[in-house]
N, C-alpha and C. Protein backbone atom coordinates (compact mmCIF):
# COMPACT_ATOMS: atom_id res chain seq x y z
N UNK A 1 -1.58 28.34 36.85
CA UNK A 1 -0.47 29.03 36.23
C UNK A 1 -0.39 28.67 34.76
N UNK A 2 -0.43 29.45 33.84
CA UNK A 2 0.11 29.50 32.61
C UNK A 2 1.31 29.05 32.23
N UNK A 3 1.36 28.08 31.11
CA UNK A 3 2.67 28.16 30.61
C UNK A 3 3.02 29.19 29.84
N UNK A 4 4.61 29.17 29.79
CA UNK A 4 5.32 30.69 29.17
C UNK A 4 5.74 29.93 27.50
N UNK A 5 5.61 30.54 26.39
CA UNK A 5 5.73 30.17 25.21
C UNK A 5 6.97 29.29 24.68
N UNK A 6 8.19 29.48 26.21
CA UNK A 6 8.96 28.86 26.23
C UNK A 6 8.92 27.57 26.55
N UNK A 7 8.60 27.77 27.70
CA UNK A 7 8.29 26.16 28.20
C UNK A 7 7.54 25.45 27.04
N UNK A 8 6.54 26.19 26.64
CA UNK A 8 5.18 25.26 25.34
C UNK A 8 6.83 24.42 24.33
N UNK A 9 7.52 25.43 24.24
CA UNK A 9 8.53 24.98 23.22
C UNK A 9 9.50 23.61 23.62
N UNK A 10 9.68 24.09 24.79
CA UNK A 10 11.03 23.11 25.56
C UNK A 10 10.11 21.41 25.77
N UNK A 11 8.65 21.96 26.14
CA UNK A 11 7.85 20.89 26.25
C UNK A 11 7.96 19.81 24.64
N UNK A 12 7.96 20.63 23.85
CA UNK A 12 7.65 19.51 22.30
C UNK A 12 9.23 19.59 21.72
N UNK A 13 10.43 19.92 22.66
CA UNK A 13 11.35 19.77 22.45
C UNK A 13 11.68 17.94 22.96
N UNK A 14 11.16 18.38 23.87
CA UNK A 14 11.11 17.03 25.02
C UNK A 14 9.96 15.64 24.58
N UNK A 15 9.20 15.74 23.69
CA UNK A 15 8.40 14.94 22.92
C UNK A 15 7.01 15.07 23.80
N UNK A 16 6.54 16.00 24.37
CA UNK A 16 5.45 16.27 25.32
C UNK A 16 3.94 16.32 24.73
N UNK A 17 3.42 15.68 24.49
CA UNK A 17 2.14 15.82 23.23
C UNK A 17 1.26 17.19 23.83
N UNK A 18 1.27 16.67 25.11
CA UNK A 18 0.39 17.88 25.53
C UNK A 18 0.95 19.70 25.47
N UNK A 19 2.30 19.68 25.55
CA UNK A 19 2.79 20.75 25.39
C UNK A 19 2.23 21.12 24.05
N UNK A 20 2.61 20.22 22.82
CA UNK A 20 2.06 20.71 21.46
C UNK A 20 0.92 20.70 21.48
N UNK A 21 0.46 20.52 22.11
CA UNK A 21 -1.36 20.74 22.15
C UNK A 21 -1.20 22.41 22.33
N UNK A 22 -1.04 22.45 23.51
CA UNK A 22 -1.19 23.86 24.19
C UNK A 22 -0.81 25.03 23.47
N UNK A 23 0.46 24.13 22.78
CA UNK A 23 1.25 25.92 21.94
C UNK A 23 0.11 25.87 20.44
N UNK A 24 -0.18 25.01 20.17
CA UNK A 24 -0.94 25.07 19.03
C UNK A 24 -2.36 25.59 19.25
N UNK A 25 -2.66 25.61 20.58
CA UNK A 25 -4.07 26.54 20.86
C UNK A 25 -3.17 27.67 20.93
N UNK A 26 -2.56 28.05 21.77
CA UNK A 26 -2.39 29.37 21.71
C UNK A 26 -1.80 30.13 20.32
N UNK A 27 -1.09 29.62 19.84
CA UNK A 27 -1.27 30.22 17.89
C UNK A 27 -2.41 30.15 17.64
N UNK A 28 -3.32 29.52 17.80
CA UNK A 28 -4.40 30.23 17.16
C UNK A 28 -5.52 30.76 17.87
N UNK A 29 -5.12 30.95 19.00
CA UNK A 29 -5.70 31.98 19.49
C UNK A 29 -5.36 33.30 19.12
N UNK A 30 -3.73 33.35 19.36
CA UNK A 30 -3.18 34.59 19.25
C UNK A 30 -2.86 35.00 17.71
N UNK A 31 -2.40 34.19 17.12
CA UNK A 31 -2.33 34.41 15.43
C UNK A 31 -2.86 33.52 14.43
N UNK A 32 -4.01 33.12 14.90
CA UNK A 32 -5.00 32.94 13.62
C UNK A 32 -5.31 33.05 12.25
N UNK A 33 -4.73 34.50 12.45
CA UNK A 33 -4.86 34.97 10.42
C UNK A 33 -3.77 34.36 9.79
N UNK A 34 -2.46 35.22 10.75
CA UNK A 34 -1.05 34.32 9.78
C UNK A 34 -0.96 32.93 10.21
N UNK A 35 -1.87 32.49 10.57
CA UNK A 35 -1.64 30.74 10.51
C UNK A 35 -2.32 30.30 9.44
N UNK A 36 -3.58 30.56 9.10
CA UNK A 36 -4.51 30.50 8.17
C UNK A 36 -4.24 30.90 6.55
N UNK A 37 -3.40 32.03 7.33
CA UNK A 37 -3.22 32.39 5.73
C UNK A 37 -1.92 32.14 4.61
N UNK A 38 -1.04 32.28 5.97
CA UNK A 38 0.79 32.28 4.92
C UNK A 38 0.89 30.33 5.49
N UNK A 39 -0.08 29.94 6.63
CA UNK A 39 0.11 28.99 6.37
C UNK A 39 1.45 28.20 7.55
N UNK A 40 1.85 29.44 7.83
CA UNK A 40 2.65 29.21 9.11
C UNK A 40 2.91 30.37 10.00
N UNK A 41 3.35 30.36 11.23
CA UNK A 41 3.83 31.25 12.11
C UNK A 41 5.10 31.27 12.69
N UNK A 42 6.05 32.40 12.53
CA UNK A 42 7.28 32.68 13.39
C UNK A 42 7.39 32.52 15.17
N UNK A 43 7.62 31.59 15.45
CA UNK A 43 7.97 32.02 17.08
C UNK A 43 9.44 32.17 17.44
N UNK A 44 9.86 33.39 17.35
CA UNK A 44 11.26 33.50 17.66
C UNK A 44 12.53 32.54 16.71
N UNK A 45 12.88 31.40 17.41
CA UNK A 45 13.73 30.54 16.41
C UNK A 45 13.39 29.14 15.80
N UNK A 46 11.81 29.34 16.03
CA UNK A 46 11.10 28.48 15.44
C UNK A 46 10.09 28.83 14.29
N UNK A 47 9.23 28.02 13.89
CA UNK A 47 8.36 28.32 12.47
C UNK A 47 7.38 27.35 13.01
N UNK A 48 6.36 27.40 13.60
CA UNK A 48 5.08 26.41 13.68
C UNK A 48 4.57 26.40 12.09
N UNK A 49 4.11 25.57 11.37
CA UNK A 49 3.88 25.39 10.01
C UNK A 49 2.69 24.23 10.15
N UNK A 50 1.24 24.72 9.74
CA UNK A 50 0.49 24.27 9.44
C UNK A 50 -0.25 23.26 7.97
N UNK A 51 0.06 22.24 7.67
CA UNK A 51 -0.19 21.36 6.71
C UNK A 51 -0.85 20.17 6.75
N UNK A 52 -0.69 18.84 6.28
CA UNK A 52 -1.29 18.01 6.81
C UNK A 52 -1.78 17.75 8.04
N UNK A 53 -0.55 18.15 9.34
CA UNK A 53 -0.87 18.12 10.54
C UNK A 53 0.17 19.61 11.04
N UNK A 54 0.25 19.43 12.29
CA UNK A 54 1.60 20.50 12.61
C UNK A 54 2.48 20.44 13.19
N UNK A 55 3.34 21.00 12.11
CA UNK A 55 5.54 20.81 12.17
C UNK A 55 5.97 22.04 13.14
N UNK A 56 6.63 22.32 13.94
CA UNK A 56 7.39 22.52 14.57
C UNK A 56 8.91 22.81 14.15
N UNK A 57 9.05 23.82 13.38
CA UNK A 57 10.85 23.48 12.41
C UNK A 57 11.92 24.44 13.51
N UNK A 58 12.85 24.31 14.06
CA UNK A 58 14.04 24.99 14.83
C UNK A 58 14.61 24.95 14.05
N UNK A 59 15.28 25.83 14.64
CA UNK A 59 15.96 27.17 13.80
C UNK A 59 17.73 25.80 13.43
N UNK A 60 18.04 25.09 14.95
CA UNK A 60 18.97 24.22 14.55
C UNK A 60 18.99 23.14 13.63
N UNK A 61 17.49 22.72 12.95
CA UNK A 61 17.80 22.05 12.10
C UNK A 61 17.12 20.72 12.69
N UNK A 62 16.16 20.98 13.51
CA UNK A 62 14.93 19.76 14.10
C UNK A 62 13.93 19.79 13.50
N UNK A 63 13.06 18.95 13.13
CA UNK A 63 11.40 19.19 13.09
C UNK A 63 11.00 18.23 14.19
N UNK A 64 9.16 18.85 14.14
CA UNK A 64 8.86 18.16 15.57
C UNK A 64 7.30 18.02 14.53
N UNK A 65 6.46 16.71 15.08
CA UNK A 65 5.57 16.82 14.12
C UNK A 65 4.56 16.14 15.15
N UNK A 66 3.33 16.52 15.21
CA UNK A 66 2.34 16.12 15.75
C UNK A 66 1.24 15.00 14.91
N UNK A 67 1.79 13.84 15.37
CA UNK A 67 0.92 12.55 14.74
C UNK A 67 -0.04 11.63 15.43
N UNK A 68 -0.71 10.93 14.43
CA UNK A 68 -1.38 9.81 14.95
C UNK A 68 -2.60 10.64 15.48
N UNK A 69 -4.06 10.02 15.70
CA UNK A 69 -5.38 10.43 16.12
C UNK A 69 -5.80 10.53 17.51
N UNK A 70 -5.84 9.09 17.80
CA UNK A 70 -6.46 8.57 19.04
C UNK A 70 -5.68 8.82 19.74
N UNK A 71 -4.03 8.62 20.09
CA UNK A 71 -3.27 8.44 20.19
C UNK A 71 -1.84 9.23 19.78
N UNK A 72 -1.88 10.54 20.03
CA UNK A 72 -1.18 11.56 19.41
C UNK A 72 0.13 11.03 20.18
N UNK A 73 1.11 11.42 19.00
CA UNK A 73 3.01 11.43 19.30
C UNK A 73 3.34 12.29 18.58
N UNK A 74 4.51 13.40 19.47
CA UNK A 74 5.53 13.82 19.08
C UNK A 74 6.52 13.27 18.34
N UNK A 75 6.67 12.94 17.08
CA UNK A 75 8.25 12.86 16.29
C UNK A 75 9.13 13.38 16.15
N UNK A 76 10.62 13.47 16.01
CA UNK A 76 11.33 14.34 15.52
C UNK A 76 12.35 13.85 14.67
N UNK A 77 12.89 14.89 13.89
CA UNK A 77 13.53 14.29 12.69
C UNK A 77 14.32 15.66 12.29
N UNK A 78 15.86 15.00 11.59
CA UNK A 78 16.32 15.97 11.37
C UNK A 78 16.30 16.74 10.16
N UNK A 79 16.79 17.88 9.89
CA UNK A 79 16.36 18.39 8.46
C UNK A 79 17.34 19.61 7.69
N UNK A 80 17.30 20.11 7.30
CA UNK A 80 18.27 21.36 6.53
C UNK A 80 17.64 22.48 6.74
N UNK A 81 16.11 22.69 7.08
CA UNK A 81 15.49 23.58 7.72
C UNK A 81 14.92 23.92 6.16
N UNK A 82 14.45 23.65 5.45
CA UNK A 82 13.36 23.89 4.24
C UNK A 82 12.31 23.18 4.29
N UNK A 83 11.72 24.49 4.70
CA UNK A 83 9.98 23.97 4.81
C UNK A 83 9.29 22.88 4.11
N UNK A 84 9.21 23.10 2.64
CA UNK A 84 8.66 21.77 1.50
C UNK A 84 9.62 21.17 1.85
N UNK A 85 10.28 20.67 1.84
CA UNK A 85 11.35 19.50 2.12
C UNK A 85 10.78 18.67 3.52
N UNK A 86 10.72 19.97 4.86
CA UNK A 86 9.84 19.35 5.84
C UNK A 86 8.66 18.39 5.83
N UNK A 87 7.79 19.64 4.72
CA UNK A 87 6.17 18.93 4.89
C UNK A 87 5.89 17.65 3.83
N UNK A 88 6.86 17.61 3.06
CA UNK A 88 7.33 16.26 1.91
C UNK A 88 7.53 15.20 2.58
N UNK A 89 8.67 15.22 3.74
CA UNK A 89 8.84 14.35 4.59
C UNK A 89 7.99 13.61 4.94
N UNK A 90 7.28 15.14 5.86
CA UNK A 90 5.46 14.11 6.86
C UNK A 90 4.29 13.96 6.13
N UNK A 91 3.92 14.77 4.93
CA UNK A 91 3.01 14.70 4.52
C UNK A 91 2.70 13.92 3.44
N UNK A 92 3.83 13.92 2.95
CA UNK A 92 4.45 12.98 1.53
C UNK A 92 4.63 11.31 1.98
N UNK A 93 4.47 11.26 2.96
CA UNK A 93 5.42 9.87 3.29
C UNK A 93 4.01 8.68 3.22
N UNK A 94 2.84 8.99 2.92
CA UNK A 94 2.35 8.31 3.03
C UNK A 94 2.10 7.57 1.04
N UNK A 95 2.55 8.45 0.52
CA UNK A 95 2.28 8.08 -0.82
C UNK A 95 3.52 7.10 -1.12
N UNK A 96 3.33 6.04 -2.18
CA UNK A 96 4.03 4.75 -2.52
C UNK A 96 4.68 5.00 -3.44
């Protein structure tokens, strides 16, 4: 059985690594170009956003961020819902 795009969501709501695995194959399975190209994708009341790694932004004002290598974790963190502000956060945070 397939998961439904919902569940993929409720899953990396829930800190599920593997859920964000799954929804992030299926964006690019299914939307490839606008991931590639604008750099992110709309899912309903979310924004999957591709950058250093990939954010997860709700519409309420969550991000969800897929980290670490060997050893992947779900984060979440709260936000005002502006994208650069988002990817500043995770992507930025490593600079001193």
């Amino acid at each position: 059985m397939e998961d439904s795009i919902e569940d993929l969501l409720v899953g990396v709501e829930d800190g599920d690594v593997e859920s964000f695995m799954k929804l992030i194959r299926f964006v690019e399975d299914n939307y490839r170009k606008a991931l590639y190209t604008m750099g992110y994708v709309e899912l309903g009341d979310y924004i999957l956003i591709k950058s250093c790694t990939y954010v997860l932004l709700s519409s309420d004002g969550v991000a969800y961020a897929l980290l670490g290598g060997d050893k992947p974790e779900v984060i979440d963190f709260e936000t005002n819902g502006d994208i650069n502000e988002v990817i500043d956060e995770i992507c930025g945070s490593e600079e001193d």
